[in-house]
PDB file of N, CA and C in Angstrom:
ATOM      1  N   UNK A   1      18.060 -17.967   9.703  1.00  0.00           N
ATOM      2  CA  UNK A   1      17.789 -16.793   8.921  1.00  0.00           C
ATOM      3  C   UNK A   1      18.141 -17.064   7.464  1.00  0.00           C
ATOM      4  N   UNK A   2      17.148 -16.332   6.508  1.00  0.00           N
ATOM      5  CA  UNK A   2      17.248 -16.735   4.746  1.00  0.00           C
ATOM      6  C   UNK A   2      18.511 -15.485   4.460  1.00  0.00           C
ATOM      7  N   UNK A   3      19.103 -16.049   3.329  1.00  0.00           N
ATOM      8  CA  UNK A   3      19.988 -14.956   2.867  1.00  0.00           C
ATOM      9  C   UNK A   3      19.140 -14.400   1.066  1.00  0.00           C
ATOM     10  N   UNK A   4      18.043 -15.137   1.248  1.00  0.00           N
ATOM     11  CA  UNK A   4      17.289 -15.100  -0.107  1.00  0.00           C
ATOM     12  C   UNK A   4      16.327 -13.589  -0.112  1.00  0.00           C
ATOM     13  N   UNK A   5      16.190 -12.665  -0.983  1.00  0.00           N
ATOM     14  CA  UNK A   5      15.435 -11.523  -0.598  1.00  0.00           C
ATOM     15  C   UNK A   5      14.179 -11.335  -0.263  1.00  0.00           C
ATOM     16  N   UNK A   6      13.653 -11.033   0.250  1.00  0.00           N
ATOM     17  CA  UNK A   6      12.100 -10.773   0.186  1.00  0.00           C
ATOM     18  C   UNK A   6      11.512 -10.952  -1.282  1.00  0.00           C
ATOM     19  N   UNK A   7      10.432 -12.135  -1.372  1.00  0.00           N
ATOM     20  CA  UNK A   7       9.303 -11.755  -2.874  1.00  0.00           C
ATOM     21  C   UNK A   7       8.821 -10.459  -3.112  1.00  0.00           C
ATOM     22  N   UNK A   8       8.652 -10.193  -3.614  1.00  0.00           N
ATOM     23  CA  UNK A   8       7.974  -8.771  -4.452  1.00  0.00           C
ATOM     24  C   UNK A   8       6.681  -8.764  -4.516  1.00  0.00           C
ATOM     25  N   UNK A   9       6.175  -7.916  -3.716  1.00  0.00           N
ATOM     26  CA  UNK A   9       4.636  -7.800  -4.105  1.00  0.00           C
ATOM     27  C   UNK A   9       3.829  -7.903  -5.061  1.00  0.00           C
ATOM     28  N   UNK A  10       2.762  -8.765  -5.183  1.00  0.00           N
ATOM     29  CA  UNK A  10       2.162  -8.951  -6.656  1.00  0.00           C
ATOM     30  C   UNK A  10       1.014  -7.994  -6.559  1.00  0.00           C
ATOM     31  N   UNK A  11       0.800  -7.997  -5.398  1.00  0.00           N
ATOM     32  CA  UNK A  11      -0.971  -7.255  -5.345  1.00  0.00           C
ATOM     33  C   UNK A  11      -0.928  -6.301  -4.153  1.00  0.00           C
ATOM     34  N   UNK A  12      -1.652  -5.176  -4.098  1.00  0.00           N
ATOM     35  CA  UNK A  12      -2.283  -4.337  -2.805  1.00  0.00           C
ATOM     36  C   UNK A  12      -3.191  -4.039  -3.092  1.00  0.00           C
ATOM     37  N   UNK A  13      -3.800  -4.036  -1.825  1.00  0.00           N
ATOM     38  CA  UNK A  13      -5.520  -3.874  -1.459  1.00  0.00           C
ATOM     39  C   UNK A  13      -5.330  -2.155  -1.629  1.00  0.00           C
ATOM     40  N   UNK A  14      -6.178  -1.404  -2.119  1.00  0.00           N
ATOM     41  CA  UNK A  14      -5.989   0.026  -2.115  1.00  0.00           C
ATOM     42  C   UNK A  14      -7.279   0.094  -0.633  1.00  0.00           C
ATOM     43  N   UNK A  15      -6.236   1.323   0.230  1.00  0.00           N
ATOM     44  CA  UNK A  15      -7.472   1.593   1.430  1.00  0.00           C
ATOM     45  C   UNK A  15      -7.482   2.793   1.552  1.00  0.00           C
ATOM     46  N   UNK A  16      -6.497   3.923   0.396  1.00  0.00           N
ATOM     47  CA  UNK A  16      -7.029   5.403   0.571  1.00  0.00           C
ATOM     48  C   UNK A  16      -8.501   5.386  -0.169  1.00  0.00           C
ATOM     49  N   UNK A  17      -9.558   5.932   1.108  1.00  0.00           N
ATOM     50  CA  UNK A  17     -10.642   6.373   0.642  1.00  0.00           C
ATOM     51  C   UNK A  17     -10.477   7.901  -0.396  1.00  0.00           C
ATOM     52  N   UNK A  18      -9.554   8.484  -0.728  1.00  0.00           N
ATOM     53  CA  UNK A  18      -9.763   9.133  -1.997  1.00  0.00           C
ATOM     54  C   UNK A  18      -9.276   8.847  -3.345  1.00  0.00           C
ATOM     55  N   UNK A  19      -8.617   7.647  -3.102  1.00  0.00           N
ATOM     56  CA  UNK A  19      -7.692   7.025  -4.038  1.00  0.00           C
ATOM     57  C   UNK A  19      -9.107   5.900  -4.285  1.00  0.00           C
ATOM     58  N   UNK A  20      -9.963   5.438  -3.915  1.00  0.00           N
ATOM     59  CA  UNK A  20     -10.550   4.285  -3.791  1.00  0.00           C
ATOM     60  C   UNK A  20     -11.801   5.073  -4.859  1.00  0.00           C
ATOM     61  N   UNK A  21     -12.292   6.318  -4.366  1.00  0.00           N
ATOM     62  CA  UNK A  21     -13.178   7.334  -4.959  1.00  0.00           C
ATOM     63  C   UNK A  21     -12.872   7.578  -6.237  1.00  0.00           C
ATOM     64  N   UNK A  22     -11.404   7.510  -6.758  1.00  0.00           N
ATOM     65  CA  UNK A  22     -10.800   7.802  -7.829  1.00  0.00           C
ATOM     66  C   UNK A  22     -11.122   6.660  -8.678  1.00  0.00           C
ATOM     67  N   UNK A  23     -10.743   5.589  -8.641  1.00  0.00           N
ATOM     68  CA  UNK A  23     -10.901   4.498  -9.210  1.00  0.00           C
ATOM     69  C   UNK A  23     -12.266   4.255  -9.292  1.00  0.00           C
ATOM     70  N   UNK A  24     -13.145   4.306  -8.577  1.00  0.00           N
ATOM     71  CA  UNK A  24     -14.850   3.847  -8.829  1.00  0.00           C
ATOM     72  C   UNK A  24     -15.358   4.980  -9.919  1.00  0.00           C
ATOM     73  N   UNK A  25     -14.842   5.933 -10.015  1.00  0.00           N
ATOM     74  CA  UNK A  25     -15.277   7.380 -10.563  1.00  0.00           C
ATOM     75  C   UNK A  25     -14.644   7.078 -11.991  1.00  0.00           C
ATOM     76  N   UNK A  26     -13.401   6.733 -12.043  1.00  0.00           N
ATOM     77  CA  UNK A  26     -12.844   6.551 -13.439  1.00  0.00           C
ATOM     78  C   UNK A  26     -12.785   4.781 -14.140  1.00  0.00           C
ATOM     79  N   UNK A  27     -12.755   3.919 -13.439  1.00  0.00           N
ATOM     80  CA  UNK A  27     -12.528   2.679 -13.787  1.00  0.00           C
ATOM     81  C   UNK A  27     -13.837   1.693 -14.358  1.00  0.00           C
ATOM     82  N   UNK A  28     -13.942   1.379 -15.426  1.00  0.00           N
ATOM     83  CA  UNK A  28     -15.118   0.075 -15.589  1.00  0.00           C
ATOM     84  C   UNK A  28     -15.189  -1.061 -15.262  1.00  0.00           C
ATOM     85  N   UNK A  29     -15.772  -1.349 -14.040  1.00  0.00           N
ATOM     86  CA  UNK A  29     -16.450  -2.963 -13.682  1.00  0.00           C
ATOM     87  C   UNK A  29     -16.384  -3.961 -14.818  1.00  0.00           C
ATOM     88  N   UNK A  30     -15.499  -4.907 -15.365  1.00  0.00           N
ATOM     89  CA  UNK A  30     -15.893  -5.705 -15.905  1.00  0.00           C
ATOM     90  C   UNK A  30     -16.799  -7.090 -15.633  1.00  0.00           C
ATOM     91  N   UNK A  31     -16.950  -7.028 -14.281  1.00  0.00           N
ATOM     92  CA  UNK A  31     -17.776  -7.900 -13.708  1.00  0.00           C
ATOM     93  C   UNK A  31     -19.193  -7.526 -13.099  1.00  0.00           C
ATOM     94  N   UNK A  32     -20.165  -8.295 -12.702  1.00  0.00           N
ATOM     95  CA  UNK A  32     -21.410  -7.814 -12.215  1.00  0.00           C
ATOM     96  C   UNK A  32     -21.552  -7.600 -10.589  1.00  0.00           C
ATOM     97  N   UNK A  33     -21.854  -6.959  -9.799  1.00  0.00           N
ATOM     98  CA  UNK A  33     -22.258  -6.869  -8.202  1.00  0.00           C
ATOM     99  C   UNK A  33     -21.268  -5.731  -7.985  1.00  0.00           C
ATOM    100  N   UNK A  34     -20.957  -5.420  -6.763  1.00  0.00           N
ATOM    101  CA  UNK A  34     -20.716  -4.605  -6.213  1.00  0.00           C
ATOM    102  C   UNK A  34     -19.263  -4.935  -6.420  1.00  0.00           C
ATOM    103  N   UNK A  35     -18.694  -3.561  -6.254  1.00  0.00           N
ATOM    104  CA  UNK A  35     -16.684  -3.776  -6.929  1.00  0.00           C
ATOM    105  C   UNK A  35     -16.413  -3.027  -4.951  1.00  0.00           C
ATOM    106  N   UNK A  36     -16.747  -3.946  -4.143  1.00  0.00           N
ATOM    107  CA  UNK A  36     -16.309  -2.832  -2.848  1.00  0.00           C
ATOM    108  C   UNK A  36     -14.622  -3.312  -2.270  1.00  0.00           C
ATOM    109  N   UNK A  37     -14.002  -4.346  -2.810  1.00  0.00           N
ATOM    110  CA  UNK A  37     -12.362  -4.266  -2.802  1.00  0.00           C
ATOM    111  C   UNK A  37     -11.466  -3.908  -4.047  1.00  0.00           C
ATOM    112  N   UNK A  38     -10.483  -2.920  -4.118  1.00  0.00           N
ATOM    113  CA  UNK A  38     -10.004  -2.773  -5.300  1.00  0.00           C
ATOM    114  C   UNK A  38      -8.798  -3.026  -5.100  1.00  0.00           C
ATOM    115  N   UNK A  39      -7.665  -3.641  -6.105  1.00  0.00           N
ATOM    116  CA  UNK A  39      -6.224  -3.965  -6.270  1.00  0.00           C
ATOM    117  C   UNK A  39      -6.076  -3.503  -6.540  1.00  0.00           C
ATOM    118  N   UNK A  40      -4.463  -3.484  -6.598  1.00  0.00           N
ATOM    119  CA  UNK A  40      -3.736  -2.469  -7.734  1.00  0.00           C
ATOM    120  C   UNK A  40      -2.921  -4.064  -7.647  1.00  0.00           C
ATOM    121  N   UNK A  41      -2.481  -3.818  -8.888  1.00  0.00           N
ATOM    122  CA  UNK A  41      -1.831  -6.057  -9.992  1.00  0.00           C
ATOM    123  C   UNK A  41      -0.353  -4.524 -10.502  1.00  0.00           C
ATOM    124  N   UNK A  42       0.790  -4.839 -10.404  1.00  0.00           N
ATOM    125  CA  UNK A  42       1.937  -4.553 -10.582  1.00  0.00           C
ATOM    126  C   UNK A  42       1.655  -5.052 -12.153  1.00  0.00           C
ATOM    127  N   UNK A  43       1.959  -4.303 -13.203  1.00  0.00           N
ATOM    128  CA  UNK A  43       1.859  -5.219 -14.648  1.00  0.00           C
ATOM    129  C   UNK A  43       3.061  -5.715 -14.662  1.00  0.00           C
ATOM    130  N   UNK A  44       4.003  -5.952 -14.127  1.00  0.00           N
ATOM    131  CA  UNK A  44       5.214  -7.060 -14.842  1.00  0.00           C
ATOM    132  C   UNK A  44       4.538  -8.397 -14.362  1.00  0.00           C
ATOM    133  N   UNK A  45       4.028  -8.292 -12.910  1.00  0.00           N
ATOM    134  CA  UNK A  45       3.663  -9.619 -12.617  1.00  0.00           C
ATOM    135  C   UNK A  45       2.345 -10.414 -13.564  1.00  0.00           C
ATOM    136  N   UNK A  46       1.802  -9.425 -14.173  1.00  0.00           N
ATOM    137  CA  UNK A  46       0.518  -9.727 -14.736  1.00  0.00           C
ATOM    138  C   UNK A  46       0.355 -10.825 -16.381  1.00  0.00           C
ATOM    139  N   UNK A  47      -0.156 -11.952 -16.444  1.00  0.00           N
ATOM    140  CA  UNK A  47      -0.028 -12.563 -17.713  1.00  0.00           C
ATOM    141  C   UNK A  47      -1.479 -13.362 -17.665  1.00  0.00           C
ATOM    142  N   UNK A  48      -1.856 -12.958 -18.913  1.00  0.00           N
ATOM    143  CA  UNK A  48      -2.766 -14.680 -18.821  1.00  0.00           C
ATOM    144  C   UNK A  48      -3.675 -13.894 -19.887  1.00  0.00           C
ATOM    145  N   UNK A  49      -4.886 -13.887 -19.760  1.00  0.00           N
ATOM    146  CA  UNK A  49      -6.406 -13.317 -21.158  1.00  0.00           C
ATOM    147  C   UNK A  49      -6.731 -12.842 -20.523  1.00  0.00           C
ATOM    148  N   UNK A  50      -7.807 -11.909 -21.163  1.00  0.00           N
ATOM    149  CA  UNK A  50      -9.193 -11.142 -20.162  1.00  0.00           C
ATOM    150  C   UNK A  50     -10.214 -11.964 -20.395  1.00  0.00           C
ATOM    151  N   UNK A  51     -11.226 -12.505 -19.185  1.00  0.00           N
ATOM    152  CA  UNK A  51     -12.179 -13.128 -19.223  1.00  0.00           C
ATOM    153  C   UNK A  51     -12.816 -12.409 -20.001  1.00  0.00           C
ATOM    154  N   UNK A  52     -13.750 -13.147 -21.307  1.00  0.00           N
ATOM    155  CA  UNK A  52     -14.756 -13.069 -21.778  1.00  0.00           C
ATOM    156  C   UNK A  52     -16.112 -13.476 -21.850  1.00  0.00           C
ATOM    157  N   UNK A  53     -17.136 -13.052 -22.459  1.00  0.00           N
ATOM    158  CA  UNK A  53     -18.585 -13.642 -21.916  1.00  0.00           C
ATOM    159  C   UNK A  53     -18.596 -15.187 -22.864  1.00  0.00           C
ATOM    160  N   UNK A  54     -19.259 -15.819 -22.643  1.00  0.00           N
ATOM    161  CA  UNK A  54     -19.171 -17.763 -23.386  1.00  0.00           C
ATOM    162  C   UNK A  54     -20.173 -17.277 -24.641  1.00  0.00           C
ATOM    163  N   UNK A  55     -19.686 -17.506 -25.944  1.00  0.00           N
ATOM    164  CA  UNK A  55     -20.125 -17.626 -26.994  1.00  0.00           C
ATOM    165  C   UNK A  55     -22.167 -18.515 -27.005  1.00  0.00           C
ATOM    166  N   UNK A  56     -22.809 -18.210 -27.488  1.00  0.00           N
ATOM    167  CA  UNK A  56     -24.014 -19.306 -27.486  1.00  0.00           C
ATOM    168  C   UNK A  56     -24.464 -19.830 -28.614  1.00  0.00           C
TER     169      UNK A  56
END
């Protein structure tokens, strides 16, 4: 047995269908196709850029 704590969740799948309704209703797709899994990203864990489109 670990005496070390449990990791901390970085991510959850959201599966309330009115919570899921909420987010499609208020949130913008930054990507193209269908958005049919949504996260919720904890922001402390969160670092890095927002993908952007490639310059031409």
């Amino acid at each position: 047995m670990s005496s070390y704590p449990a990791p901390p969740r970085l991510v959850e799948v959201i599966n309330d269908p009115d919570e899921a309704a909420h987010c499609h209703r208020t949130l913008v797709g930054w990507t193209h196709g269908p958005h049919d899994t949504l996260l919720r990203l904890h922001p402390k864990t969160v670092a890095g850029f927002r993908p952007a489109p490639a310059e031409a």
